[in-house]
PDB file of N, CA and C in Angstrom:
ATOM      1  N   UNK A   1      72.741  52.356  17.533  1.00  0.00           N
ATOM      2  CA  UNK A   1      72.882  50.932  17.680  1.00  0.00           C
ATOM      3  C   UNK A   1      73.038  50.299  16.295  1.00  0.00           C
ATOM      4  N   UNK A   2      74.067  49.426  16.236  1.00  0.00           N
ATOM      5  CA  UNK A   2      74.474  49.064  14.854  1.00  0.00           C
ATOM      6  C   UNK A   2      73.050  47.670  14.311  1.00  0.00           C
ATOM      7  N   UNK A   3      72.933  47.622  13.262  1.00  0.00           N
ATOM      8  CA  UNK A   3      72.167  46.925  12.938  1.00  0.00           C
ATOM      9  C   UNK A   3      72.909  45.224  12.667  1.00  0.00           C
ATOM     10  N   UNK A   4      72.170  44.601  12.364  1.00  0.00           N
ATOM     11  CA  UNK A   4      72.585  43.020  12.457  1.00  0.00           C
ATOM     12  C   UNK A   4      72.910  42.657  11.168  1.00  0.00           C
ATOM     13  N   UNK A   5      73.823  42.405  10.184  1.00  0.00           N
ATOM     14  CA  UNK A   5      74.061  41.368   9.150  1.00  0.00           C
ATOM     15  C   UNK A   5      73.128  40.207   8.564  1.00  0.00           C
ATOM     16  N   UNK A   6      72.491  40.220   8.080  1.00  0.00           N
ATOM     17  CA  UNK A   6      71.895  39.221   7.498  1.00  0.00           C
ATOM     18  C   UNK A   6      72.301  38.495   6.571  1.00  0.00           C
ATOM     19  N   UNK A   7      72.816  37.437   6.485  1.00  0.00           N
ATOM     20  CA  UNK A   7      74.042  36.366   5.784  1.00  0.00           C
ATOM     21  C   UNK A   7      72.624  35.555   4.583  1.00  0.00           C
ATOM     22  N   UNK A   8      72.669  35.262   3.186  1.00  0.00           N
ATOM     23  CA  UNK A   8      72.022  34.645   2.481  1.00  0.00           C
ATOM     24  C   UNK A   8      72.586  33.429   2.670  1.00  0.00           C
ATOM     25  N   UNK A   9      71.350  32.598   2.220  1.00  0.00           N
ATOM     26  CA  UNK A   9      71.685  31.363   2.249  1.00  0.00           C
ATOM     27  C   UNK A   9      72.603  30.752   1.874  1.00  0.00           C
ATOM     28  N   UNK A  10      73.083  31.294   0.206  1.00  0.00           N
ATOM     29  CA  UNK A  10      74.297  30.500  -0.435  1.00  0.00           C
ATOM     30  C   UNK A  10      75.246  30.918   0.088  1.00  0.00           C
ATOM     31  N   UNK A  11      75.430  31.730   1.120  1.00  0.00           N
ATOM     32  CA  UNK A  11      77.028  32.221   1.711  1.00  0.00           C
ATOM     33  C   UNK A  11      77.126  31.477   2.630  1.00  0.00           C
ATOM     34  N   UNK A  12      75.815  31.336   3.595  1.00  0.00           N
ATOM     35  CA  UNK A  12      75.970  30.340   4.853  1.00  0.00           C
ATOM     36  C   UNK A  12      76.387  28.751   4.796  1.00  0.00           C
ATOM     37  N   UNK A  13      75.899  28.181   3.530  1.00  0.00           N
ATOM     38  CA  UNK A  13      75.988  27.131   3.113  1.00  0.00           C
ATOM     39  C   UNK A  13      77.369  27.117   2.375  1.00  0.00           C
ATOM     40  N   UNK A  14      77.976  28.212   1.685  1.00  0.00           N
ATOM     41  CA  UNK A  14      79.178  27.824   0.974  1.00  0.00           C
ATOM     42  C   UNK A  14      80.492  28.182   2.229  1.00  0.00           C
ATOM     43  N   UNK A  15      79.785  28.806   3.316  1.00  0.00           N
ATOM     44  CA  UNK A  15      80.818  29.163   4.419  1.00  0.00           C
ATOM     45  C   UNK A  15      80.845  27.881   5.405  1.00  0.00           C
ATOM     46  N   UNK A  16      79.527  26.813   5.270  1.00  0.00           N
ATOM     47  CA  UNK A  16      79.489  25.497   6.019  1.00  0.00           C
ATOM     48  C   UNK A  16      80.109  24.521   6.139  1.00  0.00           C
ATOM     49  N   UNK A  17      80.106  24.667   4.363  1.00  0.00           N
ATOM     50  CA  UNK A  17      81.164  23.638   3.505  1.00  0.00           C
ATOM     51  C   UNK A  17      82.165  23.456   3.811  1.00  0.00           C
ATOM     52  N   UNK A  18      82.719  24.937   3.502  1.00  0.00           N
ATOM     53  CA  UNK A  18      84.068  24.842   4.116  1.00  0.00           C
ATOM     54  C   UNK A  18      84.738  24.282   4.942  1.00  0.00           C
ATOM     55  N   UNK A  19      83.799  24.709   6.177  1.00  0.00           N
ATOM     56  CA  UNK A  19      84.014  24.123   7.604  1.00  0.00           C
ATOM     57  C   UNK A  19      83.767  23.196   7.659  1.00  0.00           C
ATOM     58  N   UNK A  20      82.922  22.179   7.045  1.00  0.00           N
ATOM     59  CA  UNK A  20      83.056  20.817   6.606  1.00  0.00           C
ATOM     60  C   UNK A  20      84.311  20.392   6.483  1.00  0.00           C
ATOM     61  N   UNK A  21      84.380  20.515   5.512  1.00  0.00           N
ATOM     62  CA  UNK A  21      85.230  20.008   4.688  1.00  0.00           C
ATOM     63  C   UNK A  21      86.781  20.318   5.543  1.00  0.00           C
ATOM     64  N   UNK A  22      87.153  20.885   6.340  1.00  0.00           N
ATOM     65  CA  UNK A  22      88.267  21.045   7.267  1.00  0.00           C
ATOM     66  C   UNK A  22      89.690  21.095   6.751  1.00  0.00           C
ATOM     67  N   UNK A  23      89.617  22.364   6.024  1.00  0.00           N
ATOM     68  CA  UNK A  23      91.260  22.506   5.164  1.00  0.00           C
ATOM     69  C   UNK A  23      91.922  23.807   5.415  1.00  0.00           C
ATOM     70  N   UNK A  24      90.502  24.630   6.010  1.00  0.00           N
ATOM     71  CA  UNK A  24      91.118  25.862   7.048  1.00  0.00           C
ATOM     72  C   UNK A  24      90.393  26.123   8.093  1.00  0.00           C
ATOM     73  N   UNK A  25      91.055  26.101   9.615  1.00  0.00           N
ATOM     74  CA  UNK A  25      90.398  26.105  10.776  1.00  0.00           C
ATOM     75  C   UNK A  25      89.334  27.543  11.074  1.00  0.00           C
ATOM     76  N   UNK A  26      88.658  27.455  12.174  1.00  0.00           N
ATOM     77  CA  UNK A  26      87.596  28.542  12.183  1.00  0.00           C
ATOM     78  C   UNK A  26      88.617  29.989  11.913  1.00  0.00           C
ATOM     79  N   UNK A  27      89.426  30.043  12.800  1.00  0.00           N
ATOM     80  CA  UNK A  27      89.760  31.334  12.693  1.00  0.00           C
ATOM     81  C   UNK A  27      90.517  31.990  10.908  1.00  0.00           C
ATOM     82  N   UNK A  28      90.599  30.791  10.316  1.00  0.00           N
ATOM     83  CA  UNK A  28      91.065  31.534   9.265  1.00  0.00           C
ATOM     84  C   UNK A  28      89.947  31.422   8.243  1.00  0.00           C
ATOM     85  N   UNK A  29      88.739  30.374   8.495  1.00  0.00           N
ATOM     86  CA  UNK A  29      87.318  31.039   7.644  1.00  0.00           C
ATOM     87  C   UNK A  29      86.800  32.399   8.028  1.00  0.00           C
ATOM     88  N   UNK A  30      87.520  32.939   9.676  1.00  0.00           N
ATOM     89  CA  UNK A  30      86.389  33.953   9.950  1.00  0.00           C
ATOM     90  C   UNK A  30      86.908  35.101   9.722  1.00  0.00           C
ATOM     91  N   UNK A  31      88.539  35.111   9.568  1.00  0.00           N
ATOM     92  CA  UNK A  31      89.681  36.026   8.783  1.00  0.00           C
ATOM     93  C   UNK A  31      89.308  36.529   7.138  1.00  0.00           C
ATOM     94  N   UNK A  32      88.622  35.124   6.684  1.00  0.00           N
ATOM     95  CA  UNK A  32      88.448  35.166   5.475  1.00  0.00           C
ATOM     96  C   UNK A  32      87.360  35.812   4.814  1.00  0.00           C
ATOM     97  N   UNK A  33      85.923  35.201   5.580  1.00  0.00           N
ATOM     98  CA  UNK A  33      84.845  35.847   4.999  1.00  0.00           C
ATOM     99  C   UNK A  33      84.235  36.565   6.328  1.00  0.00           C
ATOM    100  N   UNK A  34      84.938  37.463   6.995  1.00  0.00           N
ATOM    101  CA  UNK A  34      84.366  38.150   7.804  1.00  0.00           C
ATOM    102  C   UNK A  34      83.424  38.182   8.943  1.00  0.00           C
ATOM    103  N   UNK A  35      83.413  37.291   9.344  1.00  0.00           N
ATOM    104  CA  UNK A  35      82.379  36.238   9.747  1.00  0.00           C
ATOM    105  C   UNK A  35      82.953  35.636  11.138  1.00  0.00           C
ATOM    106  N   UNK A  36      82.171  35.866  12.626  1.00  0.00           N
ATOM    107  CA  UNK A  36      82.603  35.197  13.802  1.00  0.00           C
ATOM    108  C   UNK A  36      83.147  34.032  13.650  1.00  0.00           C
ATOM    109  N   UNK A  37      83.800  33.408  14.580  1.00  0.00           N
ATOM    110  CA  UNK A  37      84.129  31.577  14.030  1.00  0.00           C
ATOM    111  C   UNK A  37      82.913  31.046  14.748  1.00  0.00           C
ATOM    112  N   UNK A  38      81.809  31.269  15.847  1.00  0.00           N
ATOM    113  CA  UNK A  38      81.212  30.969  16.774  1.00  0.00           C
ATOM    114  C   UNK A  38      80.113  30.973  15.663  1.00  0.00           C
ATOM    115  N   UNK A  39      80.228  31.854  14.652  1.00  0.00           N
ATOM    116  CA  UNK A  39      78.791  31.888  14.121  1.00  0.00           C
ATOM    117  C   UNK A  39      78.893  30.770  13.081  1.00  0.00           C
ATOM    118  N   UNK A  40      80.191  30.404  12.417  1.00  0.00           N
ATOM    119  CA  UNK A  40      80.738  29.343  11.536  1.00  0.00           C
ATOM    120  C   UNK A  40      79.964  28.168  11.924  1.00  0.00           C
ATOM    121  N   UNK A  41      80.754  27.884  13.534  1.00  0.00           N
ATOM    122  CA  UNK A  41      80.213  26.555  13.998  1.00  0.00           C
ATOM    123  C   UNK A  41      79.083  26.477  13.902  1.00  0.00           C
ATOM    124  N   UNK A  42      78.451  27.400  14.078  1.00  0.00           N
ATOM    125  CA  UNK A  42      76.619  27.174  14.024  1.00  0.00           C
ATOM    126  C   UNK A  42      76.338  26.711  12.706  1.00  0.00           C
ATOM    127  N   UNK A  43      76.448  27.561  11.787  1.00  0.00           N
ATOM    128  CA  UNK A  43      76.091  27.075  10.602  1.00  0.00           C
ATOM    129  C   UNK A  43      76.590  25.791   9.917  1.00  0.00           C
ATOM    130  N   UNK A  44      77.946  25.326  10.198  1.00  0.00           N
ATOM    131  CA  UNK A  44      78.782  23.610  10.248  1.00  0.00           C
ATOM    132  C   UNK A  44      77.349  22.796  10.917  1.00  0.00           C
ATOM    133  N   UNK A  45      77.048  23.100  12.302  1.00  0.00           N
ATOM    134  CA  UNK A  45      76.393  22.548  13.109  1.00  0.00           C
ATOM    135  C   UNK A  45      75.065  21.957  12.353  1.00  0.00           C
ATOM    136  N   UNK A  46      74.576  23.024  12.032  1.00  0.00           N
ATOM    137  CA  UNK A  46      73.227  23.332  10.857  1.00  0.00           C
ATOM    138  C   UNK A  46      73.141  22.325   9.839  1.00  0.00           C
ATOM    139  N   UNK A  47      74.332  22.848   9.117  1.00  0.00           N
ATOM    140  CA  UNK A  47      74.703  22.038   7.951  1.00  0.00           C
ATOM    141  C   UNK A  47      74.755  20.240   8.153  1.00  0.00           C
ATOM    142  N   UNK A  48      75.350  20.219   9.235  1.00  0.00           N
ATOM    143  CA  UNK A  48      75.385  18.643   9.600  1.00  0.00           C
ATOM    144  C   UNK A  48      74.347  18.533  10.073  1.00  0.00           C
ATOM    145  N   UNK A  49      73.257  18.663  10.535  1.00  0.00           N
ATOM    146  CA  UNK A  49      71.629  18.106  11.224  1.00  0.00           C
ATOM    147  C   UNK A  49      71.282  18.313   9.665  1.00  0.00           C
ATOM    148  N   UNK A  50      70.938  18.896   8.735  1.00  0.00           N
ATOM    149  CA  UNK A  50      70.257  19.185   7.723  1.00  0.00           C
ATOM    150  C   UNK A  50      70.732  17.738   7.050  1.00  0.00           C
ATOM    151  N   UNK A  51      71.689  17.774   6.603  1.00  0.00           N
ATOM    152  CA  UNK A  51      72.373  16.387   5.491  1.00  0.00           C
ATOM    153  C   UNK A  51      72.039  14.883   6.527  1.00  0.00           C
ATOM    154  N   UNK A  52      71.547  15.126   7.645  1.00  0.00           N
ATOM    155  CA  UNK A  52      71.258  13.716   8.431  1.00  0.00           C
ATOM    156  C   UNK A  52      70.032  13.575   8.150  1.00  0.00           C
ATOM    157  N   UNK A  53      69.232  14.632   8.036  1.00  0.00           N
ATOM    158  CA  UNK A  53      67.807  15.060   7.822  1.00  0.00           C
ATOM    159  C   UNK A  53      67.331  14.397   5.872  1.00  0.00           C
ATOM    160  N   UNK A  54      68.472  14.775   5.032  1.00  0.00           N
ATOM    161  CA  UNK A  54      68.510  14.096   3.970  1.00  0.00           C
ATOM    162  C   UNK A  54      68.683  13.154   3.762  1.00  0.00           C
ATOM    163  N   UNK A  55      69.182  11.951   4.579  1.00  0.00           N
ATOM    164  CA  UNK A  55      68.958  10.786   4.277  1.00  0.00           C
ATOM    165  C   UNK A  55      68.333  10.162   5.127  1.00  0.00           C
ATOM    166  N   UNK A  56      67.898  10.778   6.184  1.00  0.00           N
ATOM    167  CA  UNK A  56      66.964   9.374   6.880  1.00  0.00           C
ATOM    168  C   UNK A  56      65.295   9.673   6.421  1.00  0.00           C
ATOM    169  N   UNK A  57      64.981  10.091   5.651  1.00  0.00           N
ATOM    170  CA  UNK A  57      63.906  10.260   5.292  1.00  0.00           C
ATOM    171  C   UNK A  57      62.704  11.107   5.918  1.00  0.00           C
ATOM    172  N   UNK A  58      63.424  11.580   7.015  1.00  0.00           N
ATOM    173  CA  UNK A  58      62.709  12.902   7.495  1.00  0.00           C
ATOM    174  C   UNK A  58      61.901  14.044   6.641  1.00  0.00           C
ATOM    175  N   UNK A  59      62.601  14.758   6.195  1.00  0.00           N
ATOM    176  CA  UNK A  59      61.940  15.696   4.977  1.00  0.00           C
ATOM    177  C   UNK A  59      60.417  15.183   4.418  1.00  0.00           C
ATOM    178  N   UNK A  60      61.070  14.048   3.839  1.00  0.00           N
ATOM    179  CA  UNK A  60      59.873  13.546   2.856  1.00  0.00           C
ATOM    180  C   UNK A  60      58.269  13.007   4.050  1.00  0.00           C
ATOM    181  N   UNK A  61      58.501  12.885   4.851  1.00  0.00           N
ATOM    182  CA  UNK A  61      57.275  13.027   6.078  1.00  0.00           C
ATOM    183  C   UNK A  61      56.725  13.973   6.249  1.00  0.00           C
ATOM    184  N   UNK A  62      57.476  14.947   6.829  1.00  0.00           N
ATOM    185  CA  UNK A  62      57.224  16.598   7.069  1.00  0.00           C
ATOM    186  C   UNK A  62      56.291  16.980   5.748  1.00  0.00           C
ATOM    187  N   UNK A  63      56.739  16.589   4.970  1.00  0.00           N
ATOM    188  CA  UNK A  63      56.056  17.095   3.221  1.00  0.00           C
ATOM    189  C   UNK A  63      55.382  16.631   3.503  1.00  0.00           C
ATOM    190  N   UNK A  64      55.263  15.406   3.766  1.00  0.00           N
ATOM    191  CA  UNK A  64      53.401  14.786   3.653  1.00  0.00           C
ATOM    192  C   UNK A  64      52.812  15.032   4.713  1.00  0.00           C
ATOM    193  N   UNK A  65      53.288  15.052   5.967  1.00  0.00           N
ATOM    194  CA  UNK A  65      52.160  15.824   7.135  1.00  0.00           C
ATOM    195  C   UNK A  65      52.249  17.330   6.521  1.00  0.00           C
ATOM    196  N   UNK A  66      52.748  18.211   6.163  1.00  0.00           N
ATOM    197  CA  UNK A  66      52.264  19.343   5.777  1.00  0.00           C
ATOM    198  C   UNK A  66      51.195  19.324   4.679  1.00  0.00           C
ATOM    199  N   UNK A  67      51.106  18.847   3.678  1.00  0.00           N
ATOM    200  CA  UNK A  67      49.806  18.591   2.661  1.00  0.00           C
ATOM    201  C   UNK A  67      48.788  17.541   3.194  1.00  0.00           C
ATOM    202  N   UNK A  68      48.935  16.536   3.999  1.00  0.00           N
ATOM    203  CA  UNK A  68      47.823  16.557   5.138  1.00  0.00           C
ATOM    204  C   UNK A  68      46.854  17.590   5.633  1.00  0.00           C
ATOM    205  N   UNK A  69      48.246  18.584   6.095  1.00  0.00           N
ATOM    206  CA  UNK A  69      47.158  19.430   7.416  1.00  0.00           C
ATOM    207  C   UNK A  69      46.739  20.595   5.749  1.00  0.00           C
ATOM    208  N   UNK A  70      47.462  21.003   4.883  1.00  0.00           N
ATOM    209  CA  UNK A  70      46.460  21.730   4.248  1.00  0.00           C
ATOM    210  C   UNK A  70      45.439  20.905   3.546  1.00  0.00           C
ATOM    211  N   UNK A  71      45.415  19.700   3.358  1.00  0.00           N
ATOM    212  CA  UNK A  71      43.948  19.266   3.091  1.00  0.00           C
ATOM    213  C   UNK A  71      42.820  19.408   3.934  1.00  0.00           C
ATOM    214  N   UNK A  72      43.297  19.161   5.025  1.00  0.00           N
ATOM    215  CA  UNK A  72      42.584  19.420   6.605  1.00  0.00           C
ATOM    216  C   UNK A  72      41.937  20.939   6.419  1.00  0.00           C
ATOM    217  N   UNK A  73      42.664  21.692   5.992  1.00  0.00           N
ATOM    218  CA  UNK A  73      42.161  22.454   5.900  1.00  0.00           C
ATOM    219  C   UNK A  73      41.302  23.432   5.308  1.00  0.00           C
ATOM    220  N   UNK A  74      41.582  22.752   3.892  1.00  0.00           N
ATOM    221  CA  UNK A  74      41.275  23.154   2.709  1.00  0.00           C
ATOM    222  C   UNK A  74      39.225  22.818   3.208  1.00  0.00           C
ATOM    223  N   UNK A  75      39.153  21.295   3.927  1.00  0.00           N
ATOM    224  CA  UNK A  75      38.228  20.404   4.045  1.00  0.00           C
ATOM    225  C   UNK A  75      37.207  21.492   5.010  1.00  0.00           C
ATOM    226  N   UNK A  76      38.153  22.230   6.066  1.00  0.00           N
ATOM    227  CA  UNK A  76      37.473  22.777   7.216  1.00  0.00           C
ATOM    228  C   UNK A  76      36.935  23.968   6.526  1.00  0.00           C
ATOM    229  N   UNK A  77      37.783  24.660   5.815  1.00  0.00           N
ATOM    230  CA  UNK A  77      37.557  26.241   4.668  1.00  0.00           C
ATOM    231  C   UNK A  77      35.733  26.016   3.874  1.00  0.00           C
ATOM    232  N   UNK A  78      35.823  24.682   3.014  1.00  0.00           N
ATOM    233  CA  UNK A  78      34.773  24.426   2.729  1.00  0.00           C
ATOM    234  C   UNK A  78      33.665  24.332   3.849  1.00  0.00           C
ATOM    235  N   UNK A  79      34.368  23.262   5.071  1.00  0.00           N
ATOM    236  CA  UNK A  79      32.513  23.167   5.695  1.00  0.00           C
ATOM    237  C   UNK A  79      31.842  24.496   5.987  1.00  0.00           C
ATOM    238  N   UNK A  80      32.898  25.475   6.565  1.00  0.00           N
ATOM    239  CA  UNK A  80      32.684  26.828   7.515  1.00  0.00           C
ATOM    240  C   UNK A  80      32.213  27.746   6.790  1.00  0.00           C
ATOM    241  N   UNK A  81      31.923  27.701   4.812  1.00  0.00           N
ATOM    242  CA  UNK A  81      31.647  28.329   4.102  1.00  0.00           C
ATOM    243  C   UNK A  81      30.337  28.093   3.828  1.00  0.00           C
ATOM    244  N   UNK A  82      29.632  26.341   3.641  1.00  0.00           N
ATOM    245  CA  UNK A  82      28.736  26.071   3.410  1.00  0.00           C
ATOM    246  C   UNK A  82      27.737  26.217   4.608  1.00  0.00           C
ATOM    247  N   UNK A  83      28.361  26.489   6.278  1.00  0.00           N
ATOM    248  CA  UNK A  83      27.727  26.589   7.012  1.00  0.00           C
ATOM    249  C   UNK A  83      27.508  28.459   7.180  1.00  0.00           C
ATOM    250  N   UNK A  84      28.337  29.161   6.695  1.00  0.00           N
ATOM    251  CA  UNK A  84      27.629  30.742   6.683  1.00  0.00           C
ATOM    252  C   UNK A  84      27.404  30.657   5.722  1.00  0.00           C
ATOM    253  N   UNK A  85      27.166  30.160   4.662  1.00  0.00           N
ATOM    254  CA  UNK A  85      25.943  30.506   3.526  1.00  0.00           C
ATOM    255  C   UNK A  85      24.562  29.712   4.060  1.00  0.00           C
ATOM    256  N   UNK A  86      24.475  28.914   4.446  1.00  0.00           N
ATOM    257  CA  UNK A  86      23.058  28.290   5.152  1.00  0.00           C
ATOM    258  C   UNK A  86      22.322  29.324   6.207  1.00  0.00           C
ATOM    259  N   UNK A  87      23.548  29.719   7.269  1.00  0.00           N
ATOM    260  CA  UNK A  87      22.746  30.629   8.206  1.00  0.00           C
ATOM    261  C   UNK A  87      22.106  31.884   7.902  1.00  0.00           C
ATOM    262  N   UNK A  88      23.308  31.846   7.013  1.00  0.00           N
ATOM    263  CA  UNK A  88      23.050  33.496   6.483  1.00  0.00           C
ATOM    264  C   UNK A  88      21.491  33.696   5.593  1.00  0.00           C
ATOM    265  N   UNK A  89      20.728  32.280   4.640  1.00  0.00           N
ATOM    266  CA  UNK A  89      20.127  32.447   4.242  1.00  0.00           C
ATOM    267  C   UNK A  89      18.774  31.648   5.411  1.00  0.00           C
ATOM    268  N   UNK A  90      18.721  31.334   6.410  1.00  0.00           N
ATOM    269  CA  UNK A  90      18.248  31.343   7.271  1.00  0.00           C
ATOM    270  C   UNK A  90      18.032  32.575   8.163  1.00  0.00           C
ATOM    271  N   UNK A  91      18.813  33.729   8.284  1.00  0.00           N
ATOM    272  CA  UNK A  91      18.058  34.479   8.438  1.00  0.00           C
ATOM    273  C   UNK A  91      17.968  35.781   7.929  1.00  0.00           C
ATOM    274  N   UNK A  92      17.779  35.137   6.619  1.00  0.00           N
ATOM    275  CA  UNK A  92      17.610  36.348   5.735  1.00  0.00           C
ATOM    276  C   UNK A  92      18.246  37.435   5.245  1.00  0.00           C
ATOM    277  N   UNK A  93      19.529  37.603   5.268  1.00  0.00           N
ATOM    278  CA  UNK A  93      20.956  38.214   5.335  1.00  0.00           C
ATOM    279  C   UNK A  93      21.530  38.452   4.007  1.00  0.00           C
TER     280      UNK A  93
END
């Protein structure tokens, strides 16, 4: 069973562009860099939710609910530490 291709980022993104940018249709990006046209569109597809994602200010939320929840957590790491060092010296451990 043949194994799967794994495409890096800067190829997917410089193969997006392309297709952006619309100066050669799928079948001659997929002639070109080897590449399904079905899998093209996906990554075009990608590419366009991502750059909508860059300007409406999405990203910059996500960033701050993510360093939220690791403060959250950082907060929970501490209590759960100070509470097995208490028990632990409660019973003698």
């Amino acid at each position: 069973m043949a194994k799967r291709k794994k495409y890096s980022a800067e190829f997917k993104a410089k193969v997006a562009l392309e297709a952006l940018q619309g100066e050669e249709s799928m079948a001659q990006l997929a002639a070109k860099y080897g590449v399904h046209p079905n899998l093209i569109a996906k990554w075009k597809n990608t590419a366009k939710e991502g750059m909508i994602g860059l300007f409406s200010g999405k990203r910059k939320q996500q960033a701050n609910d993510h360093e939220t929840q690791i403060k959250e957590l950082h907060a929970k790491i501490g209590e759960l530490t100070v509470e097995k060092d208490f028990l632990s010296k409660a019973f003698g451990r």
